[in-house]
Protein backbone atom coordinates (compact mmCIF):
# COMPACT_ATOMS: atom_id res chain seq x y z
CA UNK A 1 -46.31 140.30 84.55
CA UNK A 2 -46.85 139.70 88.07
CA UNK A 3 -50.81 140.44 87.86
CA UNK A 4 -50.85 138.08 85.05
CA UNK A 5 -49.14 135.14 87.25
CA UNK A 6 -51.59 135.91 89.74
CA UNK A 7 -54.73 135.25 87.94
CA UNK A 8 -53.03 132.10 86.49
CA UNK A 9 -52.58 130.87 89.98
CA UNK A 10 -55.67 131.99 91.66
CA UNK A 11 -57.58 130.04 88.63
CA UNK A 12 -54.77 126.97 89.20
CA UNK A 13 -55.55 127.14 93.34
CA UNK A 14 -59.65 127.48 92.70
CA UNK A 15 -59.52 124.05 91.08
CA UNK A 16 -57.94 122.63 94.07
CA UNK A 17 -59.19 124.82 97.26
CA UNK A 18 -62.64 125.90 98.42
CA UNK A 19 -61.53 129.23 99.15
CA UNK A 20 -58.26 131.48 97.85
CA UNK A 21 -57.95 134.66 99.20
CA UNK A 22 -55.15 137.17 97.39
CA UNK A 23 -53.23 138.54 100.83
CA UNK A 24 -50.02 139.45 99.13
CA UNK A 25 -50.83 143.67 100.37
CA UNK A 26 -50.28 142.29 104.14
CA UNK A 27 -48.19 138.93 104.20
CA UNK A 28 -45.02 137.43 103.13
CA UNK A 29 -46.80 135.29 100.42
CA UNK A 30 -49.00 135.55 98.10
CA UNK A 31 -52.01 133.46 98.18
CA UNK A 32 -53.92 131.96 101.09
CA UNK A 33 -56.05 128.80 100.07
CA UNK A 34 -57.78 126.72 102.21
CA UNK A 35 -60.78 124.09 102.73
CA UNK A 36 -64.12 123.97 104.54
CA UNK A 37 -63.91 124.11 107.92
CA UNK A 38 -60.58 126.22 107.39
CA UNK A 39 -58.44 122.62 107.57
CA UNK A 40 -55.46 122.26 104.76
CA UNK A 41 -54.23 125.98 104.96
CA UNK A 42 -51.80 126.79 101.98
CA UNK A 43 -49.43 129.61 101.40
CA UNK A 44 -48.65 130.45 97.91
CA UNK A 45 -45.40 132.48 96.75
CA UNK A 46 -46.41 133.61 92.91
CA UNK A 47 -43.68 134.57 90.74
CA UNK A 48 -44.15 135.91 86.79
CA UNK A 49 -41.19 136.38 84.53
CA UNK A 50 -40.21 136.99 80.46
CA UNK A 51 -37.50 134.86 81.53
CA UNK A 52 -37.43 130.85 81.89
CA UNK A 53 -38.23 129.56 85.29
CA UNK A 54 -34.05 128.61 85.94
CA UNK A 55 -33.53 130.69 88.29
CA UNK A 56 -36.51 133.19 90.44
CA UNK A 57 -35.76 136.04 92.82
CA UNK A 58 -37.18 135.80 96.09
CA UNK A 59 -36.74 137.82 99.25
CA UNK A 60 -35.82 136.75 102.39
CA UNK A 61 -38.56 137.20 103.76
CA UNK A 62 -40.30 134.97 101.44
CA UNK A 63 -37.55 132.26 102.47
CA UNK A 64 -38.12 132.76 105.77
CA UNK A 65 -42.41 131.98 105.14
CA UNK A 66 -41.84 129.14 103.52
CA UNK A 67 -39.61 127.69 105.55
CA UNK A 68 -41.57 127.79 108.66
CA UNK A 69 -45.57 127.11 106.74
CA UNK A 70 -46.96 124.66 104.22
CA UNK A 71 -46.25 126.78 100.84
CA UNK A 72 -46.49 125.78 97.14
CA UNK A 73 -44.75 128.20 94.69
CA UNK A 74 -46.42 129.12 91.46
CA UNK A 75 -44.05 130.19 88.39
CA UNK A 76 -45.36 131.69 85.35
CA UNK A 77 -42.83 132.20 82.86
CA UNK A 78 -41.57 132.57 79.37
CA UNK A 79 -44.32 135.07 79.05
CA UNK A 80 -44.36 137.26 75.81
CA UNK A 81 -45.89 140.65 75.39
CA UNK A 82 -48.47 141.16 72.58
CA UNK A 83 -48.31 144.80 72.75
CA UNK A 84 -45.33 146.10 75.44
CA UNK A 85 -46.67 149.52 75.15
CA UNK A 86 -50.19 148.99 76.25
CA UNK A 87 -48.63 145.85 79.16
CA UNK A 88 -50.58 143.15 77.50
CA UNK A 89 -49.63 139.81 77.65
CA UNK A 90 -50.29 136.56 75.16
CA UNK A 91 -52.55 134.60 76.91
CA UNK A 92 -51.70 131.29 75.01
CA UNK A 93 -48.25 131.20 75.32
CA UNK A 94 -46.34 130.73 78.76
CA UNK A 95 -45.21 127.85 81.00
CA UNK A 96 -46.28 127.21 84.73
CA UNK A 97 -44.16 125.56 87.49
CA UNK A 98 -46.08 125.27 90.52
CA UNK A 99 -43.71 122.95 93.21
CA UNK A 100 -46.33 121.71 95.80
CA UNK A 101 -44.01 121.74 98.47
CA UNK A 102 -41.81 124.67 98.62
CA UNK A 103 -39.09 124.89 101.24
CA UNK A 104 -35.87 126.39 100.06
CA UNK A 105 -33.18 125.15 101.31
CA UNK A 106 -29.13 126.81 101.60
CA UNK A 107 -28.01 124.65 98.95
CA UNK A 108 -30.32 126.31 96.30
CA UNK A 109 -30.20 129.99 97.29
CA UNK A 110 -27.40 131.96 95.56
CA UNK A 111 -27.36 135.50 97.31
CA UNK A 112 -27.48 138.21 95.12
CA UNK A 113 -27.77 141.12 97.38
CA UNK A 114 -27.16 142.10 101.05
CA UNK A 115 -28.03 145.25 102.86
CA UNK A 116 -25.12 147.02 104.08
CA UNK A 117 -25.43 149.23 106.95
CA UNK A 118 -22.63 152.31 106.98
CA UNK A 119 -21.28 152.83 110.57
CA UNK A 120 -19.99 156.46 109.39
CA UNK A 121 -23.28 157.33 108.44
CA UNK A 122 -24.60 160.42 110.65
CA UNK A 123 -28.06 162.22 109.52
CA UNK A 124 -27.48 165.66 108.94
CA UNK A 125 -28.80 168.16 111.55
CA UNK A 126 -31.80 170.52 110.93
């Protein structure tokens, strides 16, 4: 699902952006487009889901990205499988959300999850 979304929005971002380099091994986002000369740098957050686009997880630390840089967020959703077993995908039927400007703000995160950290918790010795 997610390699899916990201060749939809590496195809959406080449229509738009001289250059869109896939840096989602080493960054908080996804995709890094930019123009000649390196001017107009965009982050990209790609999400893929089976699910409608309601509601997306994202990390904090993908919060925290686009927050502080320029970043678009690319949804591709309602995707069906043609074959589950094999992971393939219909091609022809899904929906894209891409929201040019993506800064999340308090009032639409919902937490879901927080990491606890135990204060009792001792490694045991070797």
């Amino acid at each position: 699902v997610e390699d899916f979304a990201m060749a939809r929005a590496i195809e959406h971002f080449q229509q738009l952006h001289d250059t869109v380099e896939d840096v989602h091994g080493r960054e908080p986002f996804d995709l890094l487009c930019s123009n000649r000369g390196g001017r107009s740098a965009l982050r990209v957050e790609v999400k893929g889901t089976t699910g409608d686009a309601r509601t997306i997880l994202v990390t904090a630390g993908e919060v925290s990205s686009a927050r502080a840089h320029r970043t678009a967020l690319f949804i591709a959703s309602e995707l069906t499988w043609t074959d589950e077993a094999r992971a393939t995908l219909d091609p022809t039927n899904w929906r894209q959300d891409v929201i040019d400007r993506w800064a999340p703000t308090d009032h639409d995160l919902n937490p879901t999850a927080y990491e606890w950290h135990n204060p009792t918790f001792k490694p045991k010795r070797k």
